[in-house]
Protein backbone atom coordinates (compact mmCIF):
# COMPACT_ATOMS: atom_id res chain seq x y z
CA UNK A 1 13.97 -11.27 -17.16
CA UNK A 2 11.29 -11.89 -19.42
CA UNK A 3 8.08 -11.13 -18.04
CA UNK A 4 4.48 -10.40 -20.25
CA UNK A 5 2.46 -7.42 -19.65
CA UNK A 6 -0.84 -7.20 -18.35
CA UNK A 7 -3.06 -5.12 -19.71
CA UNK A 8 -6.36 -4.08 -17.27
CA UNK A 9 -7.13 -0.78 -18.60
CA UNK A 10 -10.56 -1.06 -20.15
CA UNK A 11 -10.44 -4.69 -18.89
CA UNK A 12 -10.89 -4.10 -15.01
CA UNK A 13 -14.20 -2.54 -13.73
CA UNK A 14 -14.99 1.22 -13.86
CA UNK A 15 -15.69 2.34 -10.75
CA UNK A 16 -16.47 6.12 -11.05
CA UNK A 17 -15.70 8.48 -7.63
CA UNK A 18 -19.16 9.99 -8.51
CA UNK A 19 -20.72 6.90 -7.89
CA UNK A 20 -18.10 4.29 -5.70
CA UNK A 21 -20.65 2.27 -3.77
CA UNK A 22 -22.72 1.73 -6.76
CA UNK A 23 -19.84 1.14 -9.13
CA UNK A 24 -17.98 -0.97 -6.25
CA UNK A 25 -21.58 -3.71 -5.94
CA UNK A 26 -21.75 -3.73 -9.29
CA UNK A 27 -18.24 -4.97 -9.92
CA UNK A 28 -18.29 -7.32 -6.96
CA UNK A 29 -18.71 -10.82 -9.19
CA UNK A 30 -15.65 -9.45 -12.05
CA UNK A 31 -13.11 -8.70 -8.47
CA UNK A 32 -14.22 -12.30 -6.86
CA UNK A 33 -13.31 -13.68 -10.22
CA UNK A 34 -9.95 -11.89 -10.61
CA UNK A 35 -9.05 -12.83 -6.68
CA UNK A 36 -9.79 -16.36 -7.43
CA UNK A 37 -7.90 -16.55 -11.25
CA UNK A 38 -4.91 -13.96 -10.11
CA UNK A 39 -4.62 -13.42 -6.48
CA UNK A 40 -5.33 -9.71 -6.62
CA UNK A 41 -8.18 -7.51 -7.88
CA UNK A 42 -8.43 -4.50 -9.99
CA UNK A 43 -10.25 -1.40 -10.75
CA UNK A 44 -10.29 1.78 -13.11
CA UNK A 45 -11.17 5.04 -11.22
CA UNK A 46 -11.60 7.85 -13.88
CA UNK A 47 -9.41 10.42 -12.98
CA UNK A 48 -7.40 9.25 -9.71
CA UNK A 49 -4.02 8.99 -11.98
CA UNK A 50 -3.93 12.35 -12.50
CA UNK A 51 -4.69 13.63 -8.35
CA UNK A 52 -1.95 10.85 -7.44
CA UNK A 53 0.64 11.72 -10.07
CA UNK A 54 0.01 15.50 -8.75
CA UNK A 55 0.78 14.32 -5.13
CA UNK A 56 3.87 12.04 -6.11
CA UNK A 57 5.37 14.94 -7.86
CA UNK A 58 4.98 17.33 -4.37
CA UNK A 59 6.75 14.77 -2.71
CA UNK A 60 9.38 14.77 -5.08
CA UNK A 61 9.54 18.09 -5.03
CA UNK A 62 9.87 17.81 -1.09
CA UNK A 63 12.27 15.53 -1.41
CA UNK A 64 14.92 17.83 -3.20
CA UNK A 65 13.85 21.06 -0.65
CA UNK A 66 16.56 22.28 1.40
CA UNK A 67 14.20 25.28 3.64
CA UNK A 68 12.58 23.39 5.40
CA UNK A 69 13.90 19.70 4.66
CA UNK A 70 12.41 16.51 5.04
CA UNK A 71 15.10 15.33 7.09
CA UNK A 72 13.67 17.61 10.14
CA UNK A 73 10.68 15.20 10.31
CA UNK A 74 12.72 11.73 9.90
CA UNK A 75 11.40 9.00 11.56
CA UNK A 76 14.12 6.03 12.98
CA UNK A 77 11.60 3.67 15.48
CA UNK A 78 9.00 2.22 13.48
CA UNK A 79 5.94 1.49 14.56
CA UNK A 80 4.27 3.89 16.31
CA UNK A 81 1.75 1.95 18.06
CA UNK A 82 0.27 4.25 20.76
CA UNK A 83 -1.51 5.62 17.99
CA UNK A 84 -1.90 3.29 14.98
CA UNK A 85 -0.30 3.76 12.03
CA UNK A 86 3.84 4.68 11.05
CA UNK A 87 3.95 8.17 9.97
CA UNK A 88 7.13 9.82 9.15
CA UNK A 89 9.35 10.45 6.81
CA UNK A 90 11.97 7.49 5.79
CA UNK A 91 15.84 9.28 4.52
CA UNK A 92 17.50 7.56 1.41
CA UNK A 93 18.99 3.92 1.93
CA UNK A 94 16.74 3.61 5.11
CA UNK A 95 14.72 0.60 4.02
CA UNK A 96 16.57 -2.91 4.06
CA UNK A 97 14.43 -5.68 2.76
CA UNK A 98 14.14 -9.14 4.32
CA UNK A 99 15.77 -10.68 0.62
CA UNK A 100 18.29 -7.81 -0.03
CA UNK A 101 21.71 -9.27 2.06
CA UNK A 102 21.65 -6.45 3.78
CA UNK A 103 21.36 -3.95 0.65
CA UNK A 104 19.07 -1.15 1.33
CA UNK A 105 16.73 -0.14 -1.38
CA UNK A 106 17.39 3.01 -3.55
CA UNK A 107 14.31 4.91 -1.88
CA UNK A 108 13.20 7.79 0.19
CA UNK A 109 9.71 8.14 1.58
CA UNK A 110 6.99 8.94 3.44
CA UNK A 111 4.41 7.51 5.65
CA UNK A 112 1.46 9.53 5.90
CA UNK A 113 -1.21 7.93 8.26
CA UNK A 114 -5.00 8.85 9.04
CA UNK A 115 -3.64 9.74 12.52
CA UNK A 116 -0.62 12.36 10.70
CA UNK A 117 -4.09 14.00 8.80
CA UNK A 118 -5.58 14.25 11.81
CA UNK A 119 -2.49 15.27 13.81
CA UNK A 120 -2.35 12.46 16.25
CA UNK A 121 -0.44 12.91 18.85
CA UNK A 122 -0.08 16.46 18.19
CA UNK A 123 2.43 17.17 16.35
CA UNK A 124 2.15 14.18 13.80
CA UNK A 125 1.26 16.39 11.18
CA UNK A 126 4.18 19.36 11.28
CA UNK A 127 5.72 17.44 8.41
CA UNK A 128 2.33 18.31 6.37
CA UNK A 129 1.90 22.01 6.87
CA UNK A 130 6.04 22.77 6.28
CA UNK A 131 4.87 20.70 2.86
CA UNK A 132 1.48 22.30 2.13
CA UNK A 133 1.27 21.35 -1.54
CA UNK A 134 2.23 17.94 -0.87
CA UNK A 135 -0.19 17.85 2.27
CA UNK A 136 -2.76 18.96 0.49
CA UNK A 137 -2.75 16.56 -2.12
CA UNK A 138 -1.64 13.24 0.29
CA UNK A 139 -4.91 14.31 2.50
CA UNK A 140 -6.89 13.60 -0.90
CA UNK A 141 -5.50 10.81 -2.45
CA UNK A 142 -5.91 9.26 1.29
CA UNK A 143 -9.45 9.83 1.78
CA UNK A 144 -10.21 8.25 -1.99
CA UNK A 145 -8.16 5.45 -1.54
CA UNK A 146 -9.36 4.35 1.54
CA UNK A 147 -12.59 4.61 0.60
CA UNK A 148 -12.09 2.50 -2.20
CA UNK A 149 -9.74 -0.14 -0.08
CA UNK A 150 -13.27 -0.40 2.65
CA UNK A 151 -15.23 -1.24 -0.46
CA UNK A 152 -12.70 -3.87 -1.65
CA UNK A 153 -12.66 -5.10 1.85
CA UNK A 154 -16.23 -5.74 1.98
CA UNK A 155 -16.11 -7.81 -1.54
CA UNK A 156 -13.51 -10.04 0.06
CA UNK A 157 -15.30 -10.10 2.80
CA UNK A 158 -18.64 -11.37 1.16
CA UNK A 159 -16.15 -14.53 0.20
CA UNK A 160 -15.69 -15.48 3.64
CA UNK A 161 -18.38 -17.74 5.96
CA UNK A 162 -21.00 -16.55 7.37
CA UNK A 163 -20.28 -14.88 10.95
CA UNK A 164 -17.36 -13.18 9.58
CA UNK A 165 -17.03 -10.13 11.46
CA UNK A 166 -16.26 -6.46 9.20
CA UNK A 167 -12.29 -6.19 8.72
CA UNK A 168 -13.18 -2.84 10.54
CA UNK A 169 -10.29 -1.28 8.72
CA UNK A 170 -8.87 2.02 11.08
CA UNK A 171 -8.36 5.19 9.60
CA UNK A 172 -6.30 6.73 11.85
CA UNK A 173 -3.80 3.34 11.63
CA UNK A 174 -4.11 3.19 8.04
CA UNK A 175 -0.98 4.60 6.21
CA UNK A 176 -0.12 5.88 2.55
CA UNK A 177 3.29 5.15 1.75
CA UNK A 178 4.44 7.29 -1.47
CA UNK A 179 8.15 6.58 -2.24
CA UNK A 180 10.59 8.39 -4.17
CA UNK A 181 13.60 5.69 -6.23
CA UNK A 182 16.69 7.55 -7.02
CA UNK A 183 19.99 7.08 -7.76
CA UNK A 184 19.41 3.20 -8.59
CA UNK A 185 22.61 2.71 -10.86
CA UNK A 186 22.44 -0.18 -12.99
CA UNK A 187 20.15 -2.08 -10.60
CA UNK A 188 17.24 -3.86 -12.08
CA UNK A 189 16.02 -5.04 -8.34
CA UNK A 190 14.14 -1.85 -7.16
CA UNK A 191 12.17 -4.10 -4.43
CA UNK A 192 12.90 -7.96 -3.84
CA UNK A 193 9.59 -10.29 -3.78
CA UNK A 194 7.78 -9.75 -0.88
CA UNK A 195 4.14 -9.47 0.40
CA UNK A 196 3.01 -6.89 3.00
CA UNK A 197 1.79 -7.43 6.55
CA UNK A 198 -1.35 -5.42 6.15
CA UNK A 199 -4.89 -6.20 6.12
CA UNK A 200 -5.19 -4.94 2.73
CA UNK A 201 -2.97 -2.66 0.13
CA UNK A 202 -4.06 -0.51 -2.70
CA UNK A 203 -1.78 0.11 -5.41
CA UNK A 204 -2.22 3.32 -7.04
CA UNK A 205 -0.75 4.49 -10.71
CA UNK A 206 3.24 4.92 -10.60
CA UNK A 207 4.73 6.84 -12.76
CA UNK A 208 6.42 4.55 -14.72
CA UNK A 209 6.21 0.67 -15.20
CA UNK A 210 8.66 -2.14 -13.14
CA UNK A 211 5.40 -3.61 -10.91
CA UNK A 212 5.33 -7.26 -10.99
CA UNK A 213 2.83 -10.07 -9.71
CA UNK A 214 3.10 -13.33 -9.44
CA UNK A 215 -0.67 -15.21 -10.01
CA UNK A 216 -2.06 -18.47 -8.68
CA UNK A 217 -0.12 -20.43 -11.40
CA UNK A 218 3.16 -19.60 -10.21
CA UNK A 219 4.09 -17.21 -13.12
CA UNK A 220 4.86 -13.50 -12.90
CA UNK A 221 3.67 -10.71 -14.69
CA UNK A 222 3.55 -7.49 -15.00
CA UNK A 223 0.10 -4.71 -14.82
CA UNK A 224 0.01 -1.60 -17.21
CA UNK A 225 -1.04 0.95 -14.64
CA UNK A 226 1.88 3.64 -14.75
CA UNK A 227 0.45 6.29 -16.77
CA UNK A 228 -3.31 5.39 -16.16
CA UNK A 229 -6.40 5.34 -13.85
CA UNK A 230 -5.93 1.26 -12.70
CA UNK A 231 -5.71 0.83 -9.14
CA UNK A 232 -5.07 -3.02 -7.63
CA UNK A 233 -5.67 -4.16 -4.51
CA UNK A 234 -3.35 -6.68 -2.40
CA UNK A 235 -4.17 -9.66 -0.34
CA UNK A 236 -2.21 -9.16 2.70
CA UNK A 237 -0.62 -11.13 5.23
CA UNK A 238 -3.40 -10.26 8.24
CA UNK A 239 -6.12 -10.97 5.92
CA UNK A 240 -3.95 -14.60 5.13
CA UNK A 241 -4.04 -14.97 8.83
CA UNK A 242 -7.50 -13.48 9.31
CA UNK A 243 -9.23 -15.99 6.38
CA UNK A 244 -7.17 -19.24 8.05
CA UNK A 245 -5.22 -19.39 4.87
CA UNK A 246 -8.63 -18.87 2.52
CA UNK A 247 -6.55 -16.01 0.78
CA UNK A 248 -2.96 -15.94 0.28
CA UNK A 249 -0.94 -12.92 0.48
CA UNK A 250 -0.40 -11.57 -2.98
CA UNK A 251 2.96 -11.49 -3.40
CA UNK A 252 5.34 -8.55 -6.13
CA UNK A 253 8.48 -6.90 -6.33
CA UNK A 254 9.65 -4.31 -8.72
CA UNK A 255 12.56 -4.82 -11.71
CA UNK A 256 13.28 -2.54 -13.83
CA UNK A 257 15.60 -2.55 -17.13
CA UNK A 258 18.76 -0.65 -16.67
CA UNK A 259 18.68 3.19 -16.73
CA UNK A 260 20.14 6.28 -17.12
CA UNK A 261 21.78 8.30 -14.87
CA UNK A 262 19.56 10.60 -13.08
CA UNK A 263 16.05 8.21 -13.18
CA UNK A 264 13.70 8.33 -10.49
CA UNK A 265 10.27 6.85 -10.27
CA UNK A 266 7.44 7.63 -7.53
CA UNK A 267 5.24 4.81 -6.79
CA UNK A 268 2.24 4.75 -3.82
CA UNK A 269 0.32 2.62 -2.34
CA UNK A 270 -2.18 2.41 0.87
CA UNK A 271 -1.56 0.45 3.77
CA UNK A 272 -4.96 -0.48 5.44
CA UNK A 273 -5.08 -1.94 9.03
CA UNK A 274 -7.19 -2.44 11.58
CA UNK A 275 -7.22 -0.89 14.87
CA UNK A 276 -3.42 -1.82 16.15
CA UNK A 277 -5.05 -2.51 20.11
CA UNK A 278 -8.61 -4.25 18.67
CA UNK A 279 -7.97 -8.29 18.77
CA UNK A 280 -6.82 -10.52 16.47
CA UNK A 281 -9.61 -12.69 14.96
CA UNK A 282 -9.69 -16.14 12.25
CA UNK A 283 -12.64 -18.20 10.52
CA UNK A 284 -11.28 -21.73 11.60
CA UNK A 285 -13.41 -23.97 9.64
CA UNK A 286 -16.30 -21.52 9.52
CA UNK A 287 -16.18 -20.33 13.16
CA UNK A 288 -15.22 -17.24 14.34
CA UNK A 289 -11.94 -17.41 16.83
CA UNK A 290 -11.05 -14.59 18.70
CA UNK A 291 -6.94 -14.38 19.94
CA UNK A 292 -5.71 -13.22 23.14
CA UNK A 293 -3.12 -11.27 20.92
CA UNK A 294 -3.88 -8.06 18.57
CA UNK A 295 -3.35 -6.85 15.66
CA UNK A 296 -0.74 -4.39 16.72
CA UNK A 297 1.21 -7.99 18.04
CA UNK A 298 0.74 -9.05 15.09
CA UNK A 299 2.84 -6.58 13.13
CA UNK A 300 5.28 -6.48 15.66
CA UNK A 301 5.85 -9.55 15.41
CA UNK A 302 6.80 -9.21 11.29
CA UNK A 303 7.79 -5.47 11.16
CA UNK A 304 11.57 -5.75 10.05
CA UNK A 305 14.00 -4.34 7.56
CA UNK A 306 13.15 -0.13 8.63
CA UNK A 307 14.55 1.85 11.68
CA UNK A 308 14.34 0.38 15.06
CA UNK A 309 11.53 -1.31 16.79
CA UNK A 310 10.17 0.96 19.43
C-alpha cells in the first residue's frame, strides 16, 4: 500500500518544555489550522524523543526479564473503574481488535495510569518499583505529556461555543500505554483502523515508522515522527461525543512493510480522560447538556477487544 509521507518536523510548532504555556498560546492559530485541514494537530518538543525512546527501551528491557517478570503484574479485567484509569500490564496476543476476525495483535504492553504513579489503590504501583528504570522514566514521560495533552485540550477547547465547560482532563484516570510489537511474521497489519475512546490521545515518537492517518479528504498518510521530537495529538471519540459531532475522531492504524525475523518496534501514546464518575456533558447547538450517564458509562459502553469487562 502506497501511502506518502508527511513530513512535520520543522513544519509543526516548537513548543519548548522550558517554556510550554508560552510556546502552547503562541501556536494556538497553526494547531486550529491543522485540526481543521487534517483532523489532528502537531507539535515539536525539543528533546522529548530522546526521554521517551529511553523509557520504551526499559520496557523492552522489562519485557524480556525473567526475575521478576512482567507476567506477575498481568492484568485480565479491564477497566478498572473504582479508580480511573486501566493500569496493568497486557501479556503477548492479549489485545484483539474490533477489525482483526478475531486475530490478536502481535503486542505486549503496559498501562501505566496517574493513579499506578500515585499507587492507587495501594498496590497499583508494585509493577513500577520491581521495574525501577522503567518506572522512573514512565513517571516522566507521563507528567510531560500530560501537560502538553491539558494545553492541547484547552486549544480545542477555545474552538468550541461559548459556555463550554474545561474537558477537566483526570490525572489519576489518565493512562500511558507504551507497547512492545514482536514476533509480527510477515504481517504488514500491526493495528487495523481504528480511533480511540478517549477524550484526547498524544502520540509520542516510536521508534520506527508504520503510523498512518487518514485526513479530512479521505486519504491516508503517513507522519515522520519515529526518530524525532514530533508529538500529535488525537481527536477522540468522547471529545466527538462531547463537541455534538464538531470534531470527529481522528482515525489511524499501523502497516508496516514486511520484516525480518526478530523486529520489534515500541510505540506510546497517552490516553487522557476525564474523571470516569464526573458526568457526561455535549454543546447541542451551543448549549451546554449535562447526561444522567458518565464518562466511566461511556467507556464501558465501547471498551472491547482486551481481557474481560469487570
Amino acid at each position: 500500500m502506497d501511502v506518502p509521507l508527511m513530513e512535520l518536523s520543522g513544519r509543526a510548532p516548537v513548543v519548548r518544555l522550558h517554556d510550554i504555556e508560552a510556546d502552547m498560546a503562541a501556536a494556538t492559530d497553526a494547531i486550529r489550522s491543522q485540526l481543521t485541514g487534517w483532523g489532528f494537530m502537531a507539535a515539536e518538543v525539543p528533546g522529548i524523543g530522546e526521554r521517551v525512546e529511553a523509557m520504551m527501551n526499559e520496557f523492552a528491557a522489562a519485557c524480556r526479564a525473567t526475575g521478576p517478570s512482567l507476567s506477575d503484574y498481568a492484568y485480565d479485567v479491564v477497566p478498572q473503574l473504582a479508580v480511573g484509569g486501566t493500569h496493568g500490564f497486557f501479556p503477548y496476543n492479549s489485545e484483539i481488535p474490533r477489525l482483526a476476525n478475531g486475530v490478536p495483535d502481535p503486542k505486549e504492553f503496559i498501562h501505566v495510569s496517574g493513579a499506578m504513579i500515585g499507587d492507587q489503590p495501594p498496590g497499583a504501583a508494585d509493577v513500577l518499583r520491581a521495574f525501577p528504570a522503567f518506572g522512573t522514566r514512565a513517571a516522566e514521560v507521563f507528567d510531560i505529556a500530560f501537560r502538553l495533552i491539558s494545553l492541547f485540550g484547552e486549544v480545542v477547547r477555545g474552538m468550541m461555543p461559548p459556555g463550554t465547560p474545561e474537558l477537566d482532563l483526570s490525572h489519576d484516570a489518565t493512562n500511558l500505554r507504551v507497547i512492545h510489537y514482536r514476533d509480527v511474521g510477515d504481517r504488514q497489519v500491526l493495528a487495523h483502523e481504528h480511533s480511540g475512546i478517549q477524550m484526547l490521545g498524544l502520540q509520542l515518537p516510536p521508534s520506527d515508522q508504520g503510523l498512518q492517518y487518514v485526513l479530512h479528504d479521505g486519504t491516508w498518510v503517513e507522519p515522520v515522527i519515529a526518530g524525532t521530537d514530533v508529538v500529535l495529538c488525537n481527536i477522540g471519540r468522547m471529545l466527538t461525543s462531547a463537541s455534538d459531532g464538531r470534531f470527529r475522531p481522528s482515525t489511524h492504524r499501523v502497516h508496516t512493510r514486511p520484516m525480518p525475523a526478530g523486529y520489534e518496534r515500541l510505540s506510546s501514546v497517552l490516553f487522557a480522560y476525564p474523571q470516569h464518575k464526573a458526568r457526561q456533558w455535549k454543546m447541542v447547538d451551543g448549549e451546554l447538556m449535562t447526561l444522567n450517564s458518565t464518562w466511566g458509562d461511556f467507556i464501558e459502553s465501547r471498551f472491547q477487544g482486551l481481557g474481560k469487562q469487570s
